[in-house]
Every structure is written in structure tokens, then in C-alpha cells.
N, C-alpha and C. Protein backbone atom coordinates (compact mmCIF):
# COMPACT_ATOMS: atom_id res chain seq x y z
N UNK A 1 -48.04 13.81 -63.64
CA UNK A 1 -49.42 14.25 -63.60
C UNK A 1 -49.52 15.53 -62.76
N UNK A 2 -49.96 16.83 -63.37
CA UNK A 2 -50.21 18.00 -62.63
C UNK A 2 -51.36 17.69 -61.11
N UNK A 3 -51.20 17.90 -60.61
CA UNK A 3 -52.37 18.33 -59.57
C UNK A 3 -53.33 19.15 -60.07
N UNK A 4 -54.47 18.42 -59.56
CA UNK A 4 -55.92 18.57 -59.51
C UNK A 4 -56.40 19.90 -58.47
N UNK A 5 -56.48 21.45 -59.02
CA UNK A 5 -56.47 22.55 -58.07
C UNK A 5 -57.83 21.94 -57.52
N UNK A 6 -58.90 21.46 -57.83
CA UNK A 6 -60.00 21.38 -56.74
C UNK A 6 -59.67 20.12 -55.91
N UNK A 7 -58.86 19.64 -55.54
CA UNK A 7 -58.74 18.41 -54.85
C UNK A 7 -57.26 19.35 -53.86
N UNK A 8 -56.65 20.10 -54.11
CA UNK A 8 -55.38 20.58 -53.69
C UNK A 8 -55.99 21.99 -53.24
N UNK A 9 -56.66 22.54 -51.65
CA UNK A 9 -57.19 24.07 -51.38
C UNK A 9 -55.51 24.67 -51.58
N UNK A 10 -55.81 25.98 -51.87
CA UNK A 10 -55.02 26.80 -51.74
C UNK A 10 -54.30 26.79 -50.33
N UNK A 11 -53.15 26.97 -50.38
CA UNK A 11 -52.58 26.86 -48.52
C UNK A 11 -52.56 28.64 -48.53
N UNK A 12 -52.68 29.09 -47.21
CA UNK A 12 -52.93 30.09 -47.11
C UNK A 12 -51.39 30.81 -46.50
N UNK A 13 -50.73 32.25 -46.77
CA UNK A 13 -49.66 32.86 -46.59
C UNK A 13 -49.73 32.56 -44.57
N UNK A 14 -48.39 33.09 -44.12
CA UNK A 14 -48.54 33.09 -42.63
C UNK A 14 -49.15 34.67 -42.61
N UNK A 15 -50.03 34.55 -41.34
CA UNK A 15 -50.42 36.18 -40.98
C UNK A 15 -49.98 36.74 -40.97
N UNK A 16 -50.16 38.46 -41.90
CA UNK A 16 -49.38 39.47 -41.10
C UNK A 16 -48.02 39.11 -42.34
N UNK A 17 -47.90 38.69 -42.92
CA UNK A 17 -46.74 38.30 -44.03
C UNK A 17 -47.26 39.40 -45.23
N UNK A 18 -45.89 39.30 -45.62
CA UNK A 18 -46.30 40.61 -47.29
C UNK A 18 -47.24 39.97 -47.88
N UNK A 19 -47.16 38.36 -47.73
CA UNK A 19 -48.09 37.85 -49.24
C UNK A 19 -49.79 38.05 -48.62
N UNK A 20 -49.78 38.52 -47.31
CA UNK A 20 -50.80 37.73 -46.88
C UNK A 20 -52.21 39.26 -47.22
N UNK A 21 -53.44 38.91 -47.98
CA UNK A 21 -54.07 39.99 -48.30
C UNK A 21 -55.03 40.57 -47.66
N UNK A 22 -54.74 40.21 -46.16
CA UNK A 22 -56.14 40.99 -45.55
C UNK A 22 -55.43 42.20 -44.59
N UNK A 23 -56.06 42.77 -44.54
CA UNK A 23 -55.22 44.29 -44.56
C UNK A 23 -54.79 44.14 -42.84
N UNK A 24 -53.58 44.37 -42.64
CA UNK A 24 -52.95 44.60 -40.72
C UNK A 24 -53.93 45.19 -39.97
N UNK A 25 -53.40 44.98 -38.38
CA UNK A 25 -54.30 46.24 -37.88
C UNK A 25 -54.23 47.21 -37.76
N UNK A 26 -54.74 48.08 -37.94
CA UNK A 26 -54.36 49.71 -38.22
C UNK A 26 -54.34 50.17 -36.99
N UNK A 27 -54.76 49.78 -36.05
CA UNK A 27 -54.85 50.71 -34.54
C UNK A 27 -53.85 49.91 -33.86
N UNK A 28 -52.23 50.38 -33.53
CA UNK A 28 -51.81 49.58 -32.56
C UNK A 28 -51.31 50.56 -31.47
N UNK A 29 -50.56 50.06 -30.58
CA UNK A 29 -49.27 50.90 -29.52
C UNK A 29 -49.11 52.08 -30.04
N UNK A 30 -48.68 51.88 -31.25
CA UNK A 30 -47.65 53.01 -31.94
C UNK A 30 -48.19 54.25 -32.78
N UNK A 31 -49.47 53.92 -33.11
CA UNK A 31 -50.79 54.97 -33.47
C UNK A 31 -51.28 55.47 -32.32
N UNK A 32 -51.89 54.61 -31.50
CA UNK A 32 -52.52 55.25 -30.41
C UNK A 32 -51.18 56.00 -29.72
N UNK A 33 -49.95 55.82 -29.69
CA UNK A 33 -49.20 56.60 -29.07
C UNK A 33 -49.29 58.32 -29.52
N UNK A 34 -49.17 57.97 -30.97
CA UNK A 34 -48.83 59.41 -31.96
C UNK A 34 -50.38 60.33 -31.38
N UNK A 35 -51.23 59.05 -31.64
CA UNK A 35 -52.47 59.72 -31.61
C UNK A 35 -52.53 60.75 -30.46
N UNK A 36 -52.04 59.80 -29.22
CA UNK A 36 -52.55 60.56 -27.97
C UNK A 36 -51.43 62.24 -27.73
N UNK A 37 -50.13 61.77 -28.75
CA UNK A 37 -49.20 63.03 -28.39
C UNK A 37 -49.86 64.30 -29.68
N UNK A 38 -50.39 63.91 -30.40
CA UNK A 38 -50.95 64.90 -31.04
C UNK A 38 -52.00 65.81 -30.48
N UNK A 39 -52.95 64.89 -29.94
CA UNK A 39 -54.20 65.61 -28.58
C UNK A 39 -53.62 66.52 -27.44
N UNK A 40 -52.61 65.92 -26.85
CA UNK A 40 -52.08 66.55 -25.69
C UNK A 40 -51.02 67.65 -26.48
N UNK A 41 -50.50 67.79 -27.14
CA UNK A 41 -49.60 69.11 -27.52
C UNK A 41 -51.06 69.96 -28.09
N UNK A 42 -52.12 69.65 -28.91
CA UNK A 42 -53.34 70.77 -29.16
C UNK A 42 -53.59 71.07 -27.97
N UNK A 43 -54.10 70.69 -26.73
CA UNK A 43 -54.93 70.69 -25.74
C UNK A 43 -53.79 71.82 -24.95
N UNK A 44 -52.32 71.62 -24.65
CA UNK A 44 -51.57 72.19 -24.29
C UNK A 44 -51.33 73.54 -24.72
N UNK A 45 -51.41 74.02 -26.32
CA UNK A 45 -51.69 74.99 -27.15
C UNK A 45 -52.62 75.64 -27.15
N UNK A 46 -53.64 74.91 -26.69
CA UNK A 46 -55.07 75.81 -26.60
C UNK A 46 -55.45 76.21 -25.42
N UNK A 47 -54.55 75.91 -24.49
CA UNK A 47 -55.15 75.70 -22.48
C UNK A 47 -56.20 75.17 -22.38
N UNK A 48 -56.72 73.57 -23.32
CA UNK A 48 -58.26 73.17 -23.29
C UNK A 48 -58.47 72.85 -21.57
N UNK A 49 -57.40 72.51 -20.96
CA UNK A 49 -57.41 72.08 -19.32
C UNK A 49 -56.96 72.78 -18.66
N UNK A 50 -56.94 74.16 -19.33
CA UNK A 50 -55.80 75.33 -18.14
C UNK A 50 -57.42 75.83 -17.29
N UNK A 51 -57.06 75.90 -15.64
CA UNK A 51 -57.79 76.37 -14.95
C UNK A 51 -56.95 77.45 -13.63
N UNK A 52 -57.07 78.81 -13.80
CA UNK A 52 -56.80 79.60 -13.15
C UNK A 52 -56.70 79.54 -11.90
N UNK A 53 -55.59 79.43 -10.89
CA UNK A 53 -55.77 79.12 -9.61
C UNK A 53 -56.25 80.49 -8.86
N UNK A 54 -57.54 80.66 -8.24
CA UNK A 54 -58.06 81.93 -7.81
C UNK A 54 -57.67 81.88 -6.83
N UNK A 55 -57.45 83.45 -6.34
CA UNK A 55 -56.75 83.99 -5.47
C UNK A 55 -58.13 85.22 -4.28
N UNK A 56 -58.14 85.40 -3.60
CA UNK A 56 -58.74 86.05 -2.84
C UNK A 56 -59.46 85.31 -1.94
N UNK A 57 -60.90 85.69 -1.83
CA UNK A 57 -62.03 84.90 -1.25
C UNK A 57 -62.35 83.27 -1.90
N UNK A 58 -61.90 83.11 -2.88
CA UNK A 58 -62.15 82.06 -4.04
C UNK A 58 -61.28 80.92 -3.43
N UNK A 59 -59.96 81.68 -3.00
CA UNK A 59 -58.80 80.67 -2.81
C UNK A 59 -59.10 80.25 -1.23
N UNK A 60 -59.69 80.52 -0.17
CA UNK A 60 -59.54 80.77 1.41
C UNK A 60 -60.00 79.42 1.20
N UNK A 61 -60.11 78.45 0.99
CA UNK A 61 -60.69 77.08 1.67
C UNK A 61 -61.35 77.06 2.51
């Protein structure tokens, strides 16, 4: 006798498995890593944080 699919739920894949269909997390370690080395080499390229150390009256503390 086949099994009865409404008496038998579907068993569900383990998480995070190829079969399994809800999409990974997209933000981990390894994104936010790339992410942050992509910001800091622009920011480095552009001098977004370069600040001129002044010299004269500016510099006397």
C-alpha cells in the first residue's frame, strides 16, 4: 500500500543544504570583509580621511 501524502508532511531538507530552498544568508564575515576592503582602498584613493598636519601658528598647541 503506497502512503497517503496527506497523512505523511513532507520532511523538510537539513538547513543551509543544496536541497534546501530558502535562499542562505547573504551578509556574512566574508562579504562584510570584501565589503569593508573595498571602502577603505576608495577612501585611501580619494584621501576621503587625509587631513593636513598644519604647520606654523596652526601647529603651536
Amino acid at each position: 500500500m503506497a502512503p497517503n501524502p496527506s497523512t505523511n508532511p513532507p520532511t523538510n531538507p537539513p538547513e543551509n543544504s543544496p536541497l534546501d530552498p530558502r535562499p542562505r544568508l547573504r551578509y556574512d564575515a566574508q562579504l562584510a570583509t570584501s565589503i569593508e576592503a573595498e571602502w577603505q582602498d576608495r577612501w585611501d584613493r580619494e584621501h576621503t580621511f587625509w587631513a593636513p598636519n598644519p604647520s606654523g601658528s596652526l601647529g603651536d598647541g
